[in-house]
Protein backbone atom coordinates (compact mmCIF):
# COMPACT_ATOMS: atom_id res chain seq x y z
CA UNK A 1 0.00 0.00 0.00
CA UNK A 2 1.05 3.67 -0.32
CA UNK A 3 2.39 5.25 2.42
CA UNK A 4 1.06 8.50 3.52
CA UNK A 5 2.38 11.92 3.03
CA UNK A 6 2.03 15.77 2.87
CA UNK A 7 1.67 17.34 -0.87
CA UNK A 8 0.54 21.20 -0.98
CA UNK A 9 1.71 22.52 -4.80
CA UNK A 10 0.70 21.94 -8.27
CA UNK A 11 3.45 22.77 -10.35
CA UNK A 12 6.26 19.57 -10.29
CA UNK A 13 9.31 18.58 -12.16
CA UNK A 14 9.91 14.67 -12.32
CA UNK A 15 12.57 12.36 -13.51
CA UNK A 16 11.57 10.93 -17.01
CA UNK A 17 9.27 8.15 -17.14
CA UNK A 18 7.45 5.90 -20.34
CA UNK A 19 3.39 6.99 -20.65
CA UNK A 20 1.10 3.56 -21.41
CA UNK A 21 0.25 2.74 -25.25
CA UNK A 22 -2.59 4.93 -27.02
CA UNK A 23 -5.74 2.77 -27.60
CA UNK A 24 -7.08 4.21 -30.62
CA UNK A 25 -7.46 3.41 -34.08
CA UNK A 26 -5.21 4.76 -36.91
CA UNK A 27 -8.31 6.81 -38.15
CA UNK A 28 -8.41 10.40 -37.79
CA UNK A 29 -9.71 12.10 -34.51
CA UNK A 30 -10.89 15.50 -33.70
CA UNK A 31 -12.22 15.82 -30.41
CA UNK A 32 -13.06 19.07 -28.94
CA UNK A 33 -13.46 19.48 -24.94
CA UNK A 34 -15.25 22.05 -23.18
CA UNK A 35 -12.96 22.95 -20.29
CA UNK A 36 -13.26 24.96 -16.81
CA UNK A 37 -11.28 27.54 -15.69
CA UNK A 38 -10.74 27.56 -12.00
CA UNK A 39 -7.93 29.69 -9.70
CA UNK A 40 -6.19 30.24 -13.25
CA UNK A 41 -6.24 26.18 -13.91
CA UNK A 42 -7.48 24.44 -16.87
CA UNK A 43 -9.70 21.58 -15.77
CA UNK A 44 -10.98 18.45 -18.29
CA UNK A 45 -13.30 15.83 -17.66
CA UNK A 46 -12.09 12.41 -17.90
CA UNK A 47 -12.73 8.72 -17.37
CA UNK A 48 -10.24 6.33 -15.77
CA UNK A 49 -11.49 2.20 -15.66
CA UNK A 50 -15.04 3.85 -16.00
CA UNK A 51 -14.48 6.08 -12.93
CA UNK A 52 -15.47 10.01 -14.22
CA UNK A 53 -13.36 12.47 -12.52
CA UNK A 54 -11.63 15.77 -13.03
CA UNK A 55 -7.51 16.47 -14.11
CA UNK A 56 -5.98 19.76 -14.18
CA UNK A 57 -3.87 19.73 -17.65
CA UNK A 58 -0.76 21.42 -16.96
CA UNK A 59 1.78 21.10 -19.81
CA UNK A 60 4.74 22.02 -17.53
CA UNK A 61 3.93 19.05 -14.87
CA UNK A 62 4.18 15.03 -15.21
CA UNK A 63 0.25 13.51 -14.48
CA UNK A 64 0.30 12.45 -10.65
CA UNK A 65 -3.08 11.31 -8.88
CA UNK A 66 -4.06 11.74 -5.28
CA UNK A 67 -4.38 8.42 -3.61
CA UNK A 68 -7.61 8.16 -2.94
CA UNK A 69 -8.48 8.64 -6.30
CA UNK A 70 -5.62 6.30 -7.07
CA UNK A 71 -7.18 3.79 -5.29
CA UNK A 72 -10.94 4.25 -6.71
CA UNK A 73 -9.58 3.47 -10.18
CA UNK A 74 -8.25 0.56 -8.96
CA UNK A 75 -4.73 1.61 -10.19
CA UNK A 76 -1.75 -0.94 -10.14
CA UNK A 77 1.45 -0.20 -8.04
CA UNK A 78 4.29 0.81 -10.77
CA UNK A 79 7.04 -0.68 -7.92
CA UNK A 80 9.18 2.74 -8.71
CA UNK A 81 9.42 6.11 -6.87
CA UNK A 82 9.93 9.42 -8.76
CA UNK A 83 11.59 12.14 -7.78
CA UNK A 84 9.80 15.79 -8.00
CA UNK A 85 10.86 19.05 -6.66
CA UNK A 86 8.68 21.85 -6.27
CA UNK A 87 8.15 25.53 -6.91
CA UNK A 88 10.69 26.41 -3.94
CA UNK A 89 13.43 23.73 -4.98
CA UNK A 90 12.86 21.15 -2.27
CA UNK A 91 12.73 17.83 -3.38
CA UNK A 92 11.20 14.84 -2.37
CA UNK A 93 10.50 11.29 -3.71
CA UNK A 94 6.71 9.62 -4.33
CA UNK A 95 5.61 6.19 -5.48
CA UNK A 96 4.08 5.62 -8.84
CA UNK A 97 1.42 3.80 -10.42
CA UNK A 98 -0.39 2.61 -13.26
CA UNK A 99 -3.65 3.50 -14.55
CA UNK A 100 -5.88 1.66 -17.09
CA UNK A 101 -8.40 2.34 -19.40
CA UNK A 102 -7.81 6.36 -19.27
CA UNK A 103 -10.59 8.08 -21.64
CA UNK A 104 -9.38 11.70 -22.37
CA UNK A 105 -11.83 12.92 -24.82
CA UNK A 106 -14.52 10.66 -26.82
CA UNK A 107 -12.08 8.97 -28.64
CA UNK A 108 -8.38 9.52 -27.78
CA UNK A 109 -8.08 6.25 -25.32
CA UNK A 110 -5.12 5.47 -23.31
CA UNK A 111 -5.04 1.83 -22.93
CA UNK A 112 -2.79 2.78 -19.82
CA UNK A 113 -1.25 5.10 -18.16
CA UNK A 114 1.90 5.90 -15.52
CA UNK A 115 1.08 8.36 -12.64
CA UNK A 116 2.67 9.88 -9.75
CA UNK A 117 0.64 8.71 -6.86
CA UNK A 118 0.63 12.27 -4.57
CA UNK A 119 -0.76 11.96 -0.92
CA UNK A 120 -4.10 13.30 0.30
CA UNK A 121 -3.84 17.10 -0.95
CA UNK A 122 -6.43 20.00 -0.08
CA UNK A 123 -5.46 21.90 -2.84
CA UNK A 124 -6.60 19.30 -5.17
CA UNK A 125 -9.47 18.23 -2.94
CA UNK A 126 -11.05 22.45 -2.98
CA UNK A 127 -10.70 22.16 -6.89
CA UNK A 128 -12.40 18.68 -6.96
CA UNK A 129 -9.63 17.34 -9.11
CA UNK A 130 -8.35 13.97 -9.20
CA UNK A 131 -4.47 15.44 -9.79
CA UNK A 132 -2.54 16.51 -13.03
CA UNK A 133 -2.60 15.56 -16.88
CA UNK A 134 1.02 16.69 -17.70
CA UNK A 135 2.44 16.62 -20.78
CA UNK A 136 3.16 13.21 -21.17
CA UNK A 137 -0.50 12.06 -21.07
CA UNK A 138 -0.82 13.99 -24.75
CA UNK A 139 2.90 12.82 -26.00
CA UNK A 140 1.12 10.72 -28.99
CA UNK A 141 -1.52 13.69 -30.14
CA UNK A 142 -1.47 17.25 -31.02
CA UNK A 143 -3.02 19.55 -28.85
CA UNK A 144 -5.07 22.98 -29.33
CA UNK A 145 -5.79 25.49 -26.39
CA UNK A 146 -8.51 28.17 -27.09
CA UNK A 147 -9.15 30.26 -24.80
CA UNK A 148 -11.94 32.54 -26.23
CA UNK A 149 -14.16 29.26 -26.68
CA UNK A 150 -12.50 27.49 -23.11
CA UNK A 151 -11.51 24.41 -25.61
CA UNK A 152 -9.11 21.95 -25.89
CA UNK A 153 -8.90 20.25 -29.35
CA UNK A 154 -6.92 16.58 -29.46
CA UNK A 155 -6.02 15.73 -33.18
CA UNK A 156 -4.82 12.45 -33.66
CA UNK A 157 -2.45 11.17 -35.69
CA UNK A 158 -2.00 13.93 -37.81
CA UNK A 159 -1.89 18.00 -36.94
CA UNK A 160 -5.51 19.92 -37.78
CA UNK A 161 -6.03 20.42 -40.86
CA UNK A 162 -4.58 23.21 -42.91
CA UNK A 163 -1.98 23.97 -40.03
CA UNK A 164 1.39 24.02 -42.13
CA UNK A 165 4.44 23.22 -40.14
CA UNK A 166 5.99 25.95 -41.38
CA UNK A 167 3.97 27.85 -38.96
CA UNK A 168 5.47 26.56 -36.22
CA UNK A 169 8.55 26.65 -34.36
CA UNK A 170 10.38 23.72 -33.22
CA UNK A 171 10.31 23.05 -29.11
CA UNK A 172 12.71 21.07 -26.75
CA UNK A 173 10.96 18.79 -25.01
CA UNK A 174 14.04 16.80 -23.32
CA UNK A 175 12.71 13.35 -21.27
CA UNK A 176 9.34 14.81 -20.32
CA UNK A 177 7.65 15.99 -23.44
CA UNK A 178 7.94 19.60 -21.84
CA UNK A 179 7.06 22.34 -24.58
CA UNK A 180 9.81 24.19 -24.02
CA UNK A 181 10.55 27.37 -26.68
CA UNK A 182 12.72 29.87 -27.13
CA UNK A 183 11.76 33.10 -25.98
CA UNK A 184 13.46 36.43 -27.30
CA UNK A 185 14.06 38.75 -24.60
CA UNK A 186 15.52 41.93 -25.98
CA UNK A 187 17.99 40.33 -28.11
CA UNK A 188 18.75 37.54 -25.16
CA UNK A 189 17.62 34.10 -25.75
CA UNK A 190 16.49 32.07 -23.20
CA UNK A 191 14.49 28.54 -23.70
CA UNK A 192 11.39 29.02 -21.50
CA UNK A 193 8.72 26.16 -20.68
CA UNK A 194 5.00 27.06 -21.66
CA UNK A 195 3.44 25.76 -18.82
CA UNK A 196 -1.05 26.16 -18.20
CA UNK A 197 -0.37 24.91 -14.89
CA UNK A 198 1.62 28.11 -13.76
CA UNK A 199 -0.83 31.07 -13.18
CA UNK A 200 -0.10 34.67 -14.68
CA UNK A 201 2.05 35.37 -17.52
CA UNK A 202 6.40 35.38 -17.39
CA UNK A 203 7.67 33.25 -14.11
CA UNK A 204 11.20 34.89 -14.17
CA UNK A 205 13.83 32.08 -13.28
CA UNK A 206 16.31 33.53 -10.61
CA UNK A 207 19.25 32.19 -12.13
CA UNK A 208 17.76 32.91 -15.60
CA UNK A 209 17.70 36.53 -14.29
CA UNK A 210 21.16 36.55 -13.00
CA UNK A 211 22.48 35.34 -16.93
CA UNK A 212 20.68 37.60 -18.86
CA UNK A 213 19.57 40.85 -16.64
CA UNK A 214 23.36 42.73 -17.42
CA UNK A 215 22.78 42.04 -21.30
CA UNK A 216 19.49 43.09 -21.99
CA UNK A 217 17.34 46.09 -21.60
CA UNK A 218 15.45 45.70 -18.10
CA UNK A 219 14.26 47.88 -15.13
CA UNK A 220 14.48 46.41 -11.03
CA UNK A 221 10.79 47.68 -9.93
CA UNK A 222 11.28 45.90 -6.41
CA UNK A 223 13.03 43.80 -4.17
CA UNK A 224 11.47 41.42 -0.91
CA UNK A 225 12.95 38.39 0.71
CA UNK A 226 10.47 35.31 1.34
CA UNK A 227 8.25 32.42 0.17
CA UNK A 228 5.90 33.05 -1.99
CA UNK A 229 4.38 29.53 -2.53
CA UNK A 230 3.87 26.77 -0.58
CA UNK A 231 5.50 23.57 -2.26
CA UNK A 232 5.31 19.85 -1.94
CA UNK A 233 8.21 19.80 0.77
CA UNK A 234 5.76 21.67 2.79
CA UNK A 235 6.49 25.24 3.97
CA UNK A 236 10.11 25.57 5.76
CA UNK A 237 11.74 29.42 6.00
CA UNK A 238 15.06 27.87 5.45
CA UNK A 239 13.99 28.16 1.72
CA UNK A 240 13.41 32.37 2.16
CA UNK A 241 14.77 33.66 -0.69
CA UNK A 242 15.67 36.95 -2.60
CA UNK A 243 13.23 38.10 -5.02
CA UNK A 244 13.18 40.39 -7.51
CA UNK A 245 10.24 42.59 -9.21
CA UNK A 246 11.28 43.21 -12.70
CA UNK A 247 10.42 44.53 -16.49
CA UNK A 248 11.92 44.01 -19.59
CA UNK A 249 11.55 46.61 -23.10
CA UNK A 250 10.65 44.30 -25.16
CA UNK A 251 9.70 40.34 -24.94
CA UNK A 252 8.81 38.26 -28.11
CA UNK A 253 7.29 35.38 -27.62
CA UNK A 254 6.72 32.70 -30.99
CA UNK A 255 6.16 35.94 -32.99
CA UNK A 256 4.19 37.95 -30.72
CA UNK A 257 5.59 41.71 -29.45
CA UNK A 258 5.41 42.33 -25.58
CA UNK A 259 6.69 45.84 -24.40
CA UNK A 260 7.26 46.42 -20.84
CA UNK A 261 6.53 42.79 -19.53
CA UNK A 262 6.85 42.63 -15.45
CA UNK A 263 7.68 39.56 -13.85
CA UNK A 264 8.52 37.89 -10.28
CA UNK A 265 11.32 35.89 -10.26
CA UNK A 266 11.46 32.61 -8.89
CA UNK A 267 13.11 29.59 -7.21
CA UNK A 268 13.15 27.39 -10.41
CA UNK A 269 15.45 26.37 -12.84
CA UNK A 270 13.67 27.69 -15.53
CA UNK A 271 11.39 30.22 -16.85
CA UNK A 272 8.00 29.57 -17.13
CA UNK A 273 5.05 31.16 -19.53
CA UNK A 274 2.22 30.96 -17.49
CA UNK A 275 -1.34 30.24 -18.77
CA UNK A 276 -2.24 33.63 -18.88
CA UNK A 277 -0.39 33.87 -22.40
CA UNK A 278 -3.51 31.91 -24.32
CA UNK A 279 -5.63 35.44 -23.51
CA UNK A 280 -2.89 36.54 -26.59
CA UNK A 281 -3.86 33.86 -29.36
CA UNK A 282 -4.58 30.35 -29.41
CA UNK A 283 -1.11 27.46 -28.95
CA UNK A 284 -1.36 24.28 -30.90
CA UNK A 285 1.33 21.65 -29.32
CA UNK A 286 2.08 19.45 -31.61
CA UNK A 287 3.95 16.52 -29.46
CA UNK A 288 4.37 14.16 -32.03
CA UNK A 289 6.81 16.46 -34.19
CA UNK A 290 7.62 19.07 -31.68
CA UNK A 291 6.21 22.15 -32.97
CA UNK A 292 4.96 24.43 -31.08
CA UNK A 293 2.36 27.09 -32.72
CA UNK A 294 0.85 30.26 -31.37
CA UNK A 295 -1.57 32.54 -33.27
CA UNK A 296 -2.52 35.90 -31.76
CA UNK A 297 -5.93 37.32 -31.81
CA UNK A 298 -4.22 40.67 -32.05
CA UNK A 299 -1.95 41.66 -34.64
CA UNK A 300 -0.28 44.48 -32.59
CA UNK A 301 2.46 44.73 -29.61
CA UNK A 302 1.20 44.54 -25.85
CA UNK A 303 2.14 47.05 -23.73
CA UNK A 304 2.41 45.41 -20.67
CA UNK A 305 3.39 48.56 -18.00
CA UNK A 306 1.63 47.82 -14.65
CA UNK A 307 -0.05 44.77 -15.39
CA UNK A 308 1.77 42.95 -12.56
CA UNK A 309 0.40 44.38 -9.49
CA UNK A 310 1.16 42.65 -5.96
CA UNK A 311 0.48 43.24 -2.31
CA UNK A 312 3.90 44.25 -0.46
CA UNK A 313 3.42 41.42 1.77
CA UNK A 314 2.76 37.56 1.64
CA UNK A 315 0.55 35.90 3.61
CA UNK A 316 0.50 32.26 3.83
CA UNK A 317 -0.89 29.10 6.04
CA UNK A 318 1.82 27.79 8.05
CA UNK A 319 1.11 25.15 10.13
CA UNK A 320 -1.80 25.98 12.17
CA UNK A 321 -2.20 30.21 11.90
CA UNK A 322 -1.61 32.81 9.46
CA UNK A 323 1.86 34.11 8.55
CA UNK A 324 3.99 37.20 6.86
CA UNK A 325 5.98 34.98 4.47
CA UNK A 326 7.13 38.00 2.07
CA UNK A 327 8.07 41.00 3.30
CA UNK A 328 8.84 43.88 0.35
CA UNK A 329 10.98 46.76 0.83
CA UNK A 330 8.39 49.47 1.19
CA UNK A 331 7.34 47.01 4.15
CA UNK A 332 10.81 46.11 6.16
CA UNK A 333 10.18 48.44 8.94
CA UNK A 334 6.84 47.04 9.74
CA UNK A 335 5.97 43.61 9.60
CA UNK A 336 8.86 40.30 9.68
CA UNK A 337 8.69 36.91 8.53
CA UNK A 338 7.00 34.97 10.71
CA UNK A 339 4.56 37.53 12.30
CA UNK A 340 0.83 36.25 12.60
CA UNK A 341 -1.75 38.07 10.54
CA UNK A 342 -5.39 37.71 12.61
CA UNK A 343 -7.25 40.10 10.10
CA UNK A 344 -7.26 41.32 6.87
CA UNK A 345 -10.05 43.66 5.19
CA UNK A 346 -11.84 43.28 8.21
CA UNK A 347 -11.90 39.81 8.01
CA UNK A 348 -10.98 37.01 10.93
CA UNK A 349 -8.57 34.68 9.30
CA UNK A 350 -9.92 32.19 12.27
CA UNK A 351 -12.50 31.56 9.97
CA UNK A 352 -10.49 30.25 6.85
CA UNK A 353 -9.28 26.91 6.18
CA UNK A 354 -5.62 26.80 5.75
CA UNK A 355 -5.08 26.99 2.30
CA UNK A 356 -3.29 29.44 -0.15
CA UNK A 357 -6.63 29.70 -2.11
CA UNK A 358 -8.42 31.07 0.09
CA UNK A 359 -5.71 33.88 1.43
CA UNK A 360 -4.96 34.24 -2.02
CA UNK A 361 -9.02 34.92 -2.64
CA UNK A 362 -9.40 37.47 -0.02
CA UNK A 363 -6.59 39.30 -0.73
CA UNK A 364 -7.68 39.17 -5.00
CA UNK A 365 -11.12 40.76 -3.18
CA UNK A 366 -9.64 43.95 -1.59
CA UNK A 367 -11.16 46.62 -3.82
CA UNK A 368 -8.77 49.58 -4.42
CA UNK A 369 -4.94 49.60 -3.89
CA UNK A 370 -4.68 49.63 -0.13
CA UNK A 371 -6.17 47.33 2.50
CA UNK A 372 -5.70 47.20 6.54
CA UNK A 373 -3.98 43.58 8.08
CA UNK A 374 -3.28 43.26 11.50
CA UNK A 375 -0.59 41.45 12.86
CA UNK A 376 0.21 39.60 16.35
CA UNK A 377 3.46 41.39 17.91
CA UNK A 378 4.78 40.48 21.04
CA UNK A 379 0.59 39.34 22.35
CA UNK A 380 -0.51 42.47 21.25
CA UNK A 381 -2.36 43.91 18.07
CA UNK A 382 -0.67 46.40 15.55
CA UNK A 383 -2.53 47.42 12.41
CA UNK A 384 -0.60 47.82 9.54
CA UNK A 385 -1.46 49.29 6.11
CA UNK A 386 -0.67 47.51 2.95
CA UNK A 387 -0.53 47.94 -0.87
CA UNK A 388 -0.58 46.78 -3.94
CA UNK A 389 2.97 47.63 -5.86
């Protein structure tokens, strides 16, 4: 049986690992699915040894499946662990499994299927998701995102038709099937994973920032030292880190024009392009050939100034209460990690579960660009002011 652990993150990185056989014919499919879009995820029906459940498809992950789940689809032990680190580097080992009979769309079949099997998870649980479809789970088909008509489209085995690979651009997908691209930033090229699983737009890299931020045109907006998500290793300050607020003149992204894009960088390896980039055109992956497509709705360049607006602290669950877990600049003399928030916008956080979404919910509800927290120091209340940047 699978042992029992903590898991609070979405986003993974795994060691490389073979998906099951596809089940269908060699005729032609074309299935469209109508997809939700909840907290910034993309969420698909689907139908695993005639259980119906819920994945998140996230093009930058590997499919994992809560155990619970694991175990109502009757899913087979895979005897192997995986390795996966999260979105603050920490990195931890989980069994795996195998799924049968995995029904993605009407008729692109899966006769099985590998999965990391995660532990119970809340974050999973509020969405009512079973776990992640990652890139691997579409390595045999080519796959359309539209977001105007909240569609997927899986062609199979051929690319839609009248889509000329010339169109495309070719992407790296290493051992995972990641649709990674390169991205022009300025005249700097960096290879940056396209990744619907990652909220917002650019996810900076760190050390992606330290290579390229002396040799191309970019402005510091903002510094703060913290944690900004909580990852599968749990939440542990010893993984506080620098972070950086920054814009760059110009982005371009598979032939799209960004001016002034913002960013926060991160703990990660590499760059991400959140899902927030298929509000610019629809992105055909094809996985079969590796070619990547993306066709704006716009034919113009996006000014990007301000669009990245955050509050100048982070507040997070940790353990049992409430916590500053980023503390900005503008903010230093105030608040420290660590302190315990008790309200904010009026609100008691006594009455929240402890989970990022719903912090993250309250705070996205503050109307206007200021908001009162208040904080625990030494037993005794202090309100503090805070802002978005």
């Amino acid at each position: 049986m699978w042992s029992t652990r903590l898991l609070f993150t979405l986003f993974v990185a795994v060691l490389p690992f073979l998906v099951g056989k596809a089940q269908q014919s060699t005729r032609r499919i074309c299935d469209t699915i109508h997809y939700e879009f909840v907290q910034d995820k993309i969420i698909i029906p689907v139908t695993v040894n005639g259980v119906k459940v819920k994945y998140i498809v996230d093009t930058g992950g590997q499919t994992g499946t809560i155990r619970e789940k694991a175990v109502e689809m009757k899913a087979i032990g895979g005897g192997g662990t995986r390795g996966v680190s999260d979105v603050n580097g920490m990195s931890l080992s989980y069994e795996e499994g195998v799924l049968n009979d995995v029904q993605l769309s009407p008729n692109y079949k899966l006769t099985q299927m590998k999965s990391i099997i995660f532990p119970l998870n809340g974050f999973f649980r509020d969405l009512g998701v079973a776990g992640i479809l990652g890139s691997d789970a579409f390595a045999q088909a080519v796959v359309t995102f539209d977001a105007r008509e909240k569609i997927m489209v899986i062609n199979y085995p051929y690319r839609p038709e009248g889509l000329k690979i010339t169109e495309g651009v070719p992407f790296y997908p290493g051992s995972m099937n990641h649709p990674i691209v390169d991205v022009d930033f300025g005249g700097c090229v960096k290879r940056v994973l396209f990744d619907t699983g990652a909220g917002g737009l650019l996810s900076l890299s760190a050390d992606d920032y330290e290579e390229v931020r002396d040799s191309m045109k970019n402005h510091l907006l903002g510094s703060a030292f913290g944690i900004n998500s909580i990852g599968i290793g749990g939440f542990d300050y010893k993984n506080a880190t620098e972070i950086d607020k920054v814009s760059f003149d110009h982005v371009s992204f598979v032939g799209k024009e960004f001016i002034n894009m913002e960013s926060i960088t991160v703990k990660m390896g590499m760059s991400l392009m959140g899902v927030e980039m298929l509000k610019y055109g629809k992105v055909v992956i094809d996985y079969m050939r590796n070619r990547f497509y993306f066709f704006p709705y716009e034919d113009q360049v996006e000014d990007l100034a301000g669009k990245v607006k955050n509050w100048n602290v982070g507040i997070l669950p940790v353990t049992d209460r409430f916590e500053i877990t980023t503390v900005w600049d503008s903010m230093k003399d105030q608040v420290a990690l660590g302190d315990q928030v008790i309200r904010v916008n009026g609100k008691e956080l006594s009455e929240l579960k402890q989970s990022q979404l719903e912090i993250d919910a309250l705070l996205e509800s503050v109307e206007g660009e200021t908001t009162e927290i208040v904080i625990l120091k030494n037993g005794k209340e202090k309100k503090v002011e805070i802002r978005r940047e």
